[in-house]
Protein backbone atom coordinates (compact mmCIF):
# COMPACT_ATOMS: atom_id res chain seq x y z
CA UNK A 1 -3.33 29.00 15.97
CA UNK A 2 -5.67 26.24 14.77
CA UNK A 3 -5.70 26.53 11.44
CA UNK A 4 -1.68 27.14 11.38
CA UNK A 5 -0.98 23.69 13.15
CA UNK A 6 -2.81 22.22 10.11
CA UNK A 7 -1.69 24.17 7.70
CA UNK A 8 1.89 23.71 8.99
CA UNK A 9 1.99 20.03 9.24
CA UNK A 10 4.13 18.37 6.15
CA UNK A 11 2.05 17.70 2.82
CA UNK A 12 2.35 14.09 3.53
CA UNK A 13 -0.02 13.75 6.94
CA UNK A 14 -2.71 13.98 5.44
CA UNK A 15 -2.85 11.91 2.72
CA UNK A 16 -1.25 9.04 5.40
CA UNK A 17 -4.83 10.13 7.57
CA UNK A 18 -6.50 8.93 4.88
CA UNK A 19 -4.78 6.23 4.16
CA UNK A 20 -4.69 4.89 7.80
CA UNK A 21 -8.94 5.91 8.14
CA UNK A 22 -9.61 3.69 5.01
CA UNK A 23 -7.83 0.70 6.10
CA UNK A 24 -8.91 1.04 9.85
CA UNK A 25 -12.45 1.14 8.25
CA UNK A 26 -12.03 -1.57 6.36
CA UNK A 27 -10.62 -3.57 9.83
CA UNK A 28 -14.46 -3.00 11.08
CA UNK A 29 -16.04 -6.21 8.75
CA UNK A 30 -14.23 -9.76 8.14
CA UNK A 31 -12.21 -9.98 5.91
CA UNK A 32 -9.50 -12.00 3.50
CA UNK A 33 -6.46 -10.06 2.79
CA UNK A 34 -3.08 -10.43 1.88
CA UNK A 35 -0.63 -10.29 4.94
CA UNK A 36 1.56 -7.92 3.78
CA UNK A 37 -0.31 -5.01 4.79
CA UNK A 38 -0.52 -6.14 8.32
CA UNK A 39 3.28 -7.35 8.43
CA UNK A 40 3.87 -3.29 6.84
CA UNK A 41 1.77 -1.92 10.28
CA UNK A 42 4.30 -2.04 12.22
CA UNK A 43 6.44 0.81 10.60
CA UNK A 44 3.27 2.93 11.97
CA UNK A 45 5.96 3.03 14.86
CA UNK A 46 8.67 5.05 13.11
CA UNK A 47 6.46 7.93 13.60
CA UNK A 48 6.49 7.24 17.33
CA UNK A 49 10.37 6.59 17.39
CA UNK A 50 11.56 9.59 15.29
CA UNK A 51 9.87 11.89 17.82
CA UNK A 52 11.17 9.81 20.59
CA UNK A 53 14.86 10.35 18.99
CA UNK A 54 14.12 14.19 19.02
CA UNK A 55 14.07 14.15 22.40
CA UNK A 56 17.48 13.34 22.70
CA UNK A 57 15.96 10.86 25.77
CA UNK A 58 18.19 9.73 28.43
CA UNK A 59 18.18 6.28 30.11
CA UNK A 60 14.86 7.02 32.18
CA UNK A 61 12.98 7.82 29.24
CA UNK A 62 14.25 4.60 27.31
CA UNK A 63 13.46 2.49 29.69
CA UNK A 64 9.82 3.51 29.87
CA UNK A 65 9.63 3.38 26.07
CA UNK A 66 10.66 -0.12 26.15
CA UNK A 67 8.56 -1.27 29.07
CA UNK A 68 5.30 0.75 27.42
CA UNK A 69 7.03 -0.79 23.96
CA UNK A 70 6.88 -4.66 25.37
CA UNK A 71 3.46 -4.45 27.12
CA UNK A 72 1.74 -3.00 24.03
CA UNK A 73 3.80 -5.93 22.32
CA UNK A 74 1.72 -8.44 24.49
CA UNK A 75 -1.58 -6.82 24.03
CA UNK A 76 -1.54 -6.37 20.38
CA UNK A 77 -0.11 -10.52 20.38
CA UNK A 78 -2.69 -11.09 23.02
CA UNK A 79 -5.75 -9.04 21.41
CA UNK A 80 -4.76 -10.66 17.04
CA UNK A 81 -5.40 -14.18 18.95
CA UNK A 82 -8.95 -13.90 18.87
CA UNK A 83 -9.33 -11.90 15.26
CA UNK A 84 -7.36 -14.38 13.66
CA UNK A 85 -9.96 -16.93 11.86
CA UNK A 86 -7.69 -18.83 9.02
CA UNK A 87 -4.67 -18.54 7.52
CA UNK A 88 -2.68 -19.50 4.76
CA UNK A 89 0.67 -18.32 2.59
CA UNK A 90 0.39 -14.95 1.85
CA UNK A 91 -3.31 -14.28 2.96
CA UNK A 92 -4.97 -14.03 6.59
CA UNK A 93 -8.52 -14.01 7.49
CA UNK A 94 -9.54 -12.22 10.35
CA UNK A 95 -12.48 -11.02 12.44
CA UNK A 96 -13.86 -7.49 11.88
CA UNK A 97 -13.06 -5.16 14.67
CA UNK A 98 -12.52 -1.79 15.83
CA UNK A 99 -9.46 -1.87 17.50
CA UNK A 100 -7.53 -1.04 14.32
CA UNK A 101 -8.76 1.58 13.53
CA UNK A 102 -8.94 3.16 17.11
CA UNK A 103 -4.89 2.22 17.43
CA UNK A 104 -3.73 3.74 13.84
CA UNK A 105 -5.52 6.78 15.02
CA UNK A 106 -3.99 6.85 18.47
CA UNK A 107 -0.62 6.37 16.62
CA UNK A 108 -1.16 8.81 14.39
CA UNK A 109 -2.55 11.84 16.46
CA UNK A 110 -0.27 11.29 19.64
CA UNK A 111 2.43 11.81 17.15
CA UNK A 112 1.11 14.92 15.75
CA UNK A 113 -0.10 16.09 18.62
CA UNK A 114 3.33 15.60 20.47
CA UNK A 115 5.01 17.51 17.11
CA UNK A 116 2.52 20.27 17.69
CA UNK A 117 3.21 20.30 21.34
CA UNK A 118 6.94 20.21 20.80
CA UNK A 119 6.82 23.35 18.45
CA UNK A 120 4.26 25.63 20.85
CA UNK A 121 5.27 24.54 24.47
CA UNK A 122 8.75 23.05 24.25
CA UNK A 123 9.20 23.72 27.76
CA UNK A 124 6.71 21.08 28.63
CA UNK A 125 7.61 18.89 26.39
CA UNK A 126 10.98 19.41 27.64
CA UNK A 127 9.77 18.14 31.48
CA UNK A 128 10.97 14.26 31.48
CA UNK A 129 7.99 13.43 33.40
CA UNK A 130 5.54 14.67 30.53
CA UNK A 131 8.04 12.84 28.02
CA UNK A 132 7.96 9.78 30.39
CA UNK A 133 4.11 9.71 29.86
CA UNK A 134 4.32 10.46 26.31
CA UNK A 135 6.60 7.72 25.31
CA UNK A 136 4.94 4.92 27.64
CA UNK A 137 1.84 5.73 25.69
CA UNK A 138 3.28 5.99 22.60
CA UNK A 139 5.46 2.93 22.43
CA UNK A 140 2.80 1.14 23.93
CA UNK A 141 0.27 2.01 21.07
CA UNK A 142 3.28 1.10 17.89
CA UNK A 143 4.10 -1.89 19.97
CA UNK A 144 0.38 -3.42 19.88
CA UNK A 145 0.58 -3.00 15.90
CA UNK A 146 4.13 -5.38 15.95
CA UNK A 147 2.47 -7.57 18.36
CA UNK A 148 -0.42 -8.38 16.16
CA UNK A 149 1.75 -8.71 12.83
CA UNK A 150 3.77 -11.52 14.95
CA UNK A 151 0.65 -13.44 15.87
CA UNK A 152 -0.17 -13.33 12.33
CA UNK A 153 3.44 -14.58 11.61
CA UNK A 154 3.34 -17.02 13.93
CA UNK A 155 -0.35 -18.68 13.05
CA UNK A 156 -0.02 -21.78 11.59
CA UNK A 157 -1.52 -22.00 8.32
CA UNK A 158 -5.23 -23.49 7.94
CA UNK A 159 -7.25 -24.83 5.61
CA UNK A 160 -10.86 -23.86 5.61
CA UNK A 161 -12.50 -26.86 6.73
CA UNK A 162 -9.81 -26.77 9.12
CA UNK A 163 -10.97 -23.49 10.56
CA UNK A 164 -14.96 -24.17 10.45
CA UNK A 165 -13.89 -27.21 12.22
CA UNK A 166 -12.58 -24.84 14.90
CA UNK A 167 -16.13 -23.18 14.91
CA UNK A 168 -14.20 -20.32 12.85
CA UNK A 169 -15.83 -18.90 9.10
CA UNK A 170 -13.59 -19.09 6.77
């Protein structure tokens, strides 16, 4: 049964894996880059709200999504705050970290492992306290990703004497 959940999954998850392991990688030394990539992050959580949609949830189960979906909102806002070194139009400097890289992965494996689950043990996928946990998690998780591309939005652009000045490399 292993092999056949891998073997199963669409052509296009893996090639994503990669895609999300290089630039989570990447996320681990500062950096210059141009914003789009981080504004594009977000979508991470279409994966999350597809599933979600397949679930055909009820009220309950929205309403945890969006609560999990506006504190993982704060905490990616909160958490880009302090990564953030300089900015200006169309590029971003920010501090390396790990936290990208852990978050695309915990995007990308709760959704496949909540596809998997869905296809072996519908029934308890099917409980709405197990989907209750799975979407608090879940939206949580996309959410930080939107959070952090609106702290990037929102960061005034700096110059970089302006940001040593702050006691931030530029």
């Amino acid at each position: 049964m292993g092999t056949e959940m891998l073997t199963r999954a669409p052509v296009w998850v893996w090639p994503l894996l990669v895609l999300l392991l290089a630039v989570g990688l990447r996320a681990r030394r500062d950096r210059e880059s141009p914003v789009l990539p981080i504004y594009l992050m977000p979508l991470m959580g279409i994966l999350t709200l597809v599933a979600v949609l397949r679930l055909e949830p009820g009220l309950p189960v929205w309403l945890i999504f969006g609560l999990g979906w506006a504190l993982g909102l704060r905490a990616g806002y909160r958490l880009q705050g302090g990564l953030t070194l300089a900015r200006r139009p169309g590029r971003v400097t920010m501090r390396g970290e790990w936290m990208t890289l852990a978050v695309l992965m915990a995007v990308f494996w709760t959704s496949f492992g909540w596809n998997v689950a869905m296809a072996v043990a519908p029934s308890v996928t099917g409980l709405i306290g197990v989907q209750m946990a799975w979407v608090a998690v879940a939206g949580a998780l996309s959410a930080s990703l939107a959070g952090r591309a609106l702290r990037v939005v929102l960061t005034r652009p700096t110059t970089a004497a302006t940001a040593i000045a702050a006691g931030s490399p530029a």
